[in-house]
Protein backbone atom coordinates (compact mmCIF):
# COMPACT_ATOMS: atom_id res chain seq x y z
CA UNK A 1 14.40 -88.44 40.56
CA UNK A 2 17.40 -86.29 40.62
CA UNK A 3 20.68 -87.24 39.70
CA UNK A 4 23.39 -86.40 42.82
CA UNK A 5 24.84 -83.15 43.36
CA UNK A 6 23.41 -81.55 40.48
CA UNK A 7 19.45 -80.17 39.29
CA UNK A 8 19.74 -82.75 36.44
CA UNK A 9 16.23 -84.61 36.66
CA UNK A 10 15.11 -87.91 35.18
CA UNK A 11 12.36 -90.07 34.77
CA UNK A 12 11.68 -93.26 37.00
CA UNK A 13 9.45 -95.12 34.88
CA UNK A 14 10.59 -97.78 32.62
CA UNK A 15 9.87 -97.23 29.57
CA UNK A 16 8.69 -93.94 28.96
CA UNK A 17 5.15 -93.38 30.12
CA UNK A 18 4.30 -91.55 26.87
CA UNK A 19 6.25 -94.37 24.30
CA UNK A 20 2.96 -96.70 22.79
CA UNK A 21 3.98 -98.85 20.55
CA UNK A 22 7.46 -97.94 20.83
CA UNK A 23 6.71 -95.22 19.60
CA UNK A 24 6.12 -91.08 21.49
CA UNK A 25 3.37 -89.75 21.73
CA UNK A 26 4.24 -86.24 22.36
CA UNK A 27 6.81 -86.67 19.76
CA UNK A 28 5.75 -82.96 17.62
CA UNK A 29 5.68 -81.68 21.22
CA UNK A 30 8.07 -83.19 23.11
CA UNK A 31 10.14 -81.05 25.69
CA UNK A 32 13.82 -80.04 24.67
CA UNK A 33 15.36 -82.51 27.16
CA UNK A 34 13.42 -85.19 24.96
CA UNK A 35 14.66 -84.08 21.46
CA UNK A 36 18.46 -83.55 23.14
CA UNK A 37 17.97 -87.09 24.88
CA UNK A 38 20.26 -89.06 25.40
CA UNK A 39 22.51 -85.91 25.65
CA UNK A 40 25.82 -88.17 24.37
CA UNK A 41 27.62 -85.15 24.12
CA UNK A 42 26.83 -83.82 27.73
CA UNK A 43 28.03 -86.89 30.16
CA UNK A 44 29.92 -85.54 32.88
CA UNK A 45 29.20 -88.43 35.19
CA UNK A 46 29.36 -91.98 36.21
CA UNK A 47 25.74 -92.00 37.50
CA UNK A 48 24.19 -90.75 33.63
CA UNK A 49 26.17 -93.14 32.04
CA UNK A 50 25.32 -95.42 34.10
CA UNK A 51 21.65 -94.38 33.45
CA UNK A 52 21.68 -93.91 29.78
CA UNK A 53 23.25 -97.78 29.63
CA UNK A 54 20.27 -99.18 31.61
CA UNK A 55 17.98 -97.39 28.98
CA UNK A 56 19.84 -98.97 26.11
CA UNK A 57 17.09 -102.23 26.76
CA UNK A 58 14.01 -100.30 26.58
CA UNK A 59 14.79 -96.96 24.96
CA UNK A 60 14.48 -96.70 21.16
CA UNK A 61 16.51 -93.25 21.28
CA UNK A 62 19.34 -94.59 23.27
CA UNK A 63 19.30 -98.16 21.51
CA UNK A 64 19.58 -96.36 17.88
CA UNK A 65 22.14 -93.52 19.55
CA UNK A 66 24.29 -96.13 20.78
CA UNK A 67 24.14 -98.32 17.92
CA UNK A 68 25.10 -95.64 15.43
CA UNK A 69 28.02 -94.65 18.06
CA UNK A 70 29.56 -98.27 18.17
CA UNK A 71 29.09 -98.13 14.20
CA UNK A 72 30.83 -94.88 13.58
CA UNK A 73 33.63 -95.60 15.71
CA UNK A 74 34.08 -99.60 14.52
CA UNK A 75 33.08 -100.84 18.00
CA UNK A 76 33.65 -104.80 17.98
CA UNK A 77 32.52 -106.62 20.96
CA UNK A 78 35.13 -109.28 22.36
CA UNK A 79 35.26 -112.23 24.56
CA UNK A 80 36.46 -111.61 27.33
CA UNK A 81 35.54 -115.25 29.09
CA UNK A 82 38.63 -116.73 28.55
């Protein structure tokens, strides 16, 4: 797919057809856009955010990316139920 108004293109498939066991399989060979991923310091829009936070579930990159993010900058989660 390609993200809107731009050349930027992504993959469909959930998870990664080329993670087994979690793991990549091309990982020695893996294209630039796949060592850069998730390209933190690149997001210029809504719609990659958007993308890179539905990847934080199945993603090992962007799980352990944002996880080191929210413990660099103290992230705390808070209730906001009530």
């Amino acid at each position: 797919m390609t993200e809107p108004d731009t050349s930027v293109l992504y993959m469909k498939a959930k998870p990664c057809v080329f993670l087994k066991n979690n793991l990549c399989t091309l990982y020695a060979h893996r294209p630039a856009s796949c060592a850069d991923y998730p390209h933190l310091q690149q997001i210029r829009s809504k719609f990659r955010m958007k993308h890179i936070i539905e990847q934080y579930g199945v993603c090992p990159i962007v799980y352990k990316s944002i996880e080191k993010l929210k413990e660099k900058t103290g992230f705390v989660m808070q209730d906001v139920s009530s």
